[in-house]
Protein backbone atom coordinates (compact mmCIF):
# COMPACT_ATOMS: atom_id res chain seq x y z
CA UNK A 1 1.44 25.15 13.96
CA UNK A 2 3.28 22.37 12.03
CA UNK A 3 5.86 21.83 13.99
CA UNK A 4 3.64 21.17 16.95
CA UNK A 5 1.50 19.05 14.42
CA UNK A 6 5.38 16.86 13.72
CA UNK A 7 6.67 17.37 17.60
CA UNK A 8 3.01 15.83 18.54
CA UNK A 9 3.60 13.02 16.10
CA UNK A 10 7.25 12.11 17.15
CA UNK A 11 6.31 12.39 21.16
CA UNK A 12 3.87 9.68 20.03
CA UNK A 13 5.79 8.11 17.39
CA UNK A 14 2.69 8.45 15.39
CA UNK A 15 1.92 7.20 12.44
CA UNK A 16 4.28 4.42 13.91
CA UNK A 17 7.46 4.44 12.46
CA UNK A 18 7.81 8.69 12.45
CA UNK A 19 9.92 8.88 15.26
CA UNK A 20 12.68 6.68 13.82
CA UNK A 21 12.52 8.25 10.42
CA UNK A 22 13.03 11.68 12.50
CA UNK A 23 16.17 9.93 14.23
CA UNK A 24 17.69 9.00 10.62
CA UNK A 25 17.38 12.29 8.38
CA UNK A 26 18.56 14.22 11.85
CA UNK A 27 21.26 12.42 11.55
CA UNK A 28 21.86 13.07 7.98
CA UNK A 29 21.09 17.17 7.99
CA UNK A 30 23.09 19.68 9.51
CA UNK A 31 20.26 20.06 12.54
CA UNK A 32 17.48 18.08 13.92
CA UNK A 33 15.43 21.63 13.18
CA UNK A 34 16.56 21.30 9.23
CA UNK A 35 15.28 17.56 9.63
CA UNK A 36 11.76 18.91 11.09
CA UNK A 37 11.37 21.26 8.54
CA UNK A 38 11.79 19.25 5.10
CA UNK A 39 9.28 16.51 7.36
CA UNK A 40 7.05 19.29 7.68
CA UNK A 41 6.82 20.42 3.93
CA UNK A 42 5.70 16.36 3.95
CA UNK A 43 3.17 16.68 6.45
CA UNK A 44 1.97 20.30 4.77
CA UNK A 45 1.36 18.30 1.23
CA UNK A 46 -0.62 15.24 2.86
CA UNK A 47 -2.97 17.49 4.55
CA UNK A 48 -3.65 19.59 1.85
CA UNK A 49 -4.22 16.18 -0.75
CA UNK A 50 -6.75 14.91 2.25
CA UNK A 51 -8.36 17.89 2.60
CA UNK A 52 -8.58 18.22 -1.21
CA UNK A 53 -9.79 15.07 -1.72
CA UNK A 54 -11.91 15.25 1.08
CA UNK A 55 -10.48 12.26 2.89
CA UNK A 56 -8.56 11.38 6.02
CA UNK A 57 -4.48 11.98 5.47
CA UNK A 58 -3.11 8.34 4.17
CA UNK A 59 -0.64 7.60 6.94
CA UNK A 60 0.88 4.82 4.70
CA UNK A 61 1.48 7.74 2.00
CA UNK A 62 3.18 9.95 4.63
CA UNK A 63 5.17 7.71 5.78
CA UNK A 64 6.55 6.77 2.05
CA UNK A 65 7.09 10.45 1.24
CA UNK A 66 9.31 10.74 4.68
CA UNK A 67 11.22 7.99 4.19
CA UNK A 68 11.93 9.37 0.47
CA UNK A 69 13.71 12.26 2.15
């Protein structure tokens, strides 16, 4: 289910700025697949802080944390 959560987000290069931060650590990891899955471990930790906190996923946050990788 995540990756079709990140392959939705990078089809519409949203939050802005995912799709290019997909192109970069692709480019650094052995596999576009490798890059997809330490994006998704990412995008696993922001939902679970929203839906602890009971807010909406900070798309600002996510973003950080990706381009951390």
């Amino acid at each position: 289910g995540l990756h079709l959560a990140l392959r939705e987000q990078l089809g519409t290069d949203r939050p802005a700025g995912i799709r290019a931060i997909h192109q970069h650590l692709a480019a650094c990891c052995d596999s576009p697949h490798e890059a997809e899955h330490r994006m998704i471990e990412i995008l696993a930790t922001t939902l679970w802080d929203a839906q602890r906190s009971g807010r909406a996923p900070d798309e600002q946050q996510y973003l950080e944390a990706l381009q951390r990788l």
